[in-house]
Protein backbone atom coordinates (compact mmCIF):
# COMPACT_ATOMS: atom_id res chain seq x y z
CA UNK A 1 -3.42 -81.18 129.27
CA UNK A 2 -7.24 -82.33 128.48
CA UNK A 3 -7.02 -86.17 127.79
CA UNK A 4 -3.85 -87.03 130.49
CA UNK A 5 -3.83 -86.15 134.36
CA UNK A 6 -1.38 -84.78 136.52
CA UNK A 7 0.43 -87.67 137.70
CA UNK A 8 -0.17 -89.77 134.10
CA UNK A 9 1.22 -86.50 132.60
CA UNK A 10 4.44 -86.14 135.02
CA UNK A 11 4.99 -89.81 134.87
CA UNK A 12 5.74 -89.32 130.71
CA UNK A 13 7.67 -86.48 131.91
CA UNK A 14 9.73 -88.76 134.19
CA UNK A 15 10.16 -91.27 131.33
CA UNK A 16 11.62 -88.81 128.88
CA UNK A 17 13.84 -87.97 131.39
CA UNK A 18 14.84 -91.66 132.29
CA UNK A 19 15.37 -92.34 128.27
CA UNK A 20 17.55 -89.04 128.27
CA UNK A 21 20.12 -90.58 131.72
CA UNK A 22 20.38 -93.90 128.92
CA UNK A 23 21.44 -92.56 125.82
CA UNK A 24 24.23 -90.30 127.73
CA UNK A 25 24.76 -94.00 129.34
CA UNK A 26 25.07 -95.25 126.14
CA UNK A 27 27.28 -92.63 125.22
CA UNK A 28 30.31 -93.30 127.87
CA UNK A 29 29.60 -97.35 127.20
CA UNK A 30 30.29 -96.49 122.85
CA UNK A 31 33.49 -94.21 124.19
CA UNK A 32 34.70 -96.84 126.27
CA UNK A 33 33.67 -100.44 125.03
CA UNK A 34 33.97 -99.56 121.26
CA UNK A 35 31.06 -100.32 119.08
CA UNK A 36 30.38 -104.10 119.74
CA UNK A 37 27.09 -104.96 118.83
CA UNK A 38 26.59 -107.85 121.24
CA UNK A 39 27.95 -106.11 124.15
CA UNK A 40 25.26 -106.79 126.90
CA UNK A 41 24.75 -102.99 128.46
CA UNK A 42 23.28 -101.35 131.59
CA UNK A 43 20.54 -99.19 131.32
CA UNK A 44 18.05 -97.55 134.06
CA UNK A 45 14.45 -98.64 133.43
CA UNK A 46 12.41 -95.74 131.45
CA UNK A 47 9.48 -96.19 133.92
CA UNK A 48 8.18 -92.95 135.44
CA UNK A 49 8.69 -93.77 138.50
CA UNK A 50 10.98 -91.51 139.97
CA UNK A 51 11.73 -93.99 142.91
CA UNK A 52 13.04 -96.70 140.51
CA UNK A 53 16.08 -97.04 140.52
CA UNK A 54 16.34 -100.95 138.96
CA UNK A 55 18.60 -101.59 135.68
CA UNK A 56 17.78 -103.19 132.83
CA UNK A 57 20.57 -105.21 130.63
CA UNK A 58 19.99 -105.18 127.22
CA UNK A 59 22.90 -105.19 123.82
CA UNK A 60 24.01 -102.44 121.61
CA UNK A 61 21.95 -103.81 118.91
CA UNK A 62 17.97 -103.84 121.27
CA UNK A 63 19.18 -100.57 122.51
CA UNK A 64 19.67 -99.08 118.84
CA UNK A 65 16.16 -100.65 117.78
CA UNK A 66 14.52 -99.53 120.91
CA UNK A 67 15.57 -95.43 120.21
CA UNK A 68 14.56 -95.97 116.36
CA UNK A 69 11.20 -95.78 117.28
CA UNK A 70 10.61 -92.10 119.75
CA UNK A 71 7.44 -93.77 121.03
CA UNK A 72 9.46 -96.49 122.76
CA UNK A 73 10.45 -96.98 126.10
CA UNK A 74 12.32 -100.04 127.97
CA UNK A 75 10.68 -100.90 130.92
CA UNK A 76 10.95 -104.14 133.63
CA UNK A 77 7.68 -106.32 133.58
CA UNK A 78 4.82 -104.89 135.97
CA UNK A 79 6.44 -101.00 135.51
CA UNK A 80 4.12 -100.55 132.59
CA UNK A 81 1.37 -97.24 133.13
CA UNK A 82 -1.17 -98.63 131.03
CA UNK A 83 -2.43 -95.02 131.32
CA UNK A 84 -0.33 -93.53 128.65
CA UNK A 85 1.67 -96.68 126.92
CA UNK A 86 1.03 -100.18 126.18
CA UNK A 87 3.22 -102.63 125.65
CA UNK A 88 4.71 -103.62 121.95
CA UNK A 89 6.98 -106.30 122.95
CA UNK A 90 8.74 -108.88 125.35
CA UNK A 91 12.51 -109.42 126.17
CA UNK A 92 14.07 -111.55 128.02
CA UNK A 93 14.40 -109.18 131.23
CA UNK A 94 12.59 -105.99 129.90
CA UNK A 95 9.14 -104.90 128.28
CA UNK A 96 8.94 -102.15 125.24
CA UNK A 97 6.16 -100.11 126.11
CA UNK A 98 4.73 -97.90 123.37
CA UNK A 99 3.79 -94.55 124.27
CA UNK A 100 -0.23 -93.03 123.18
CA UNK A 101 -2.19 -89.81 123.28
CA UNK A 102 -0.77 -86.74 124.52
CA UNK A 103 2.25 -89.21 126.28
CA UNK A 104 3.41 -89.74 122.79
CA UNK A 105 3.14 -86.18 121.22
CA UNK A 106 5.75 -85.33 124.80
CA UNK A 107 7.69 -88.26 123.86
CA UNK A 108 8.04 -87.03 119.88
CA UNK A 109 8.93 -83.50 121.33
CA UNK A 110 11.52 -84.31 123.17
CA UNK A 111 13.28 -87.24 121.11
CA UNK A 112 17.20 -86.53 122.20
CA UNK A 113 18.00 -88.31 118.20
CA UNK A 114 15.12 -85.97 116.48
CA UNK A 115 16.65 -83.17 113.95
C-alpha cells in the first residue's frame, strides 16, 4: 500500500476489527436492554492497538451517531495514530477519530452497516 506503512496499515486493520467486536456488542446490549436511547453502554476502544484492552462507555444514541459516519472510530484520549486519523471530536471519556488516506478507503470497505 504506497502512501501507509506496515504497522500504520495493520493498525487500521486492527481498528476495523475493534469497530466489528462493538457493533456485535451492541447487538447482545439491543437484545437484552431493549432500545433505550440513554442507556450508558460498554464498548472496547477502536484503537489499533491490539494490546488494548480498555472500555469506553458511551449511550445508544453517541454509539448510533458514531457508526453513521464509516470513517469514525471511538477511541480513549492519547490512543489516537495521527498517522492515518485525526480527531473530529471530544466526549466526555472518549475521542472520535476520523479516519484519512488509504486508512479510510479500508475503513469504507469494510463498513459492517454498508449495503
Amino acid at each position: 500500500m504506497g502512501g501507509v506503512d506496515a504497522s500504520a496499515d495493520q493498525r487500521a486493520r486492527n481498528e476495523i476489527l475493534f469497530r466489528e467486536v462493538n457493533e456485535r456488542v451492541e447487538e447482545i446490549n439491543d437484545s437484552l436492554d431493549g432500545n433505550s436511547e440513554e442507556l450508558a453502554m460498554t464498548f472496547v476502544c477502536e484503537c489499533g492497538n491490539t494490546d488494548c484492552n480498555q472500555q469506553i462507555t458511551m449511550t445508544r444514541t453517541q454509539y448510533e451517531a458514531l457508526r453513521a459516519n464509516p470513517l469514525h472510530f471511538a477511541v480513549l484520549p492519547g490512543h489516537e495514530d495521527t498517522r492515518i486519523a485525526r480527531v473530529v471530536e471530544q466526549h466526555q471519556g472518549f475521542l472520535i477519530a476520523e479516519k484519512k488516506g488509504e486508512a479510510a478507503e479500508m475503513a469504507i470497505d469494510d463498513d459492517p452497516r454498508a449495503g
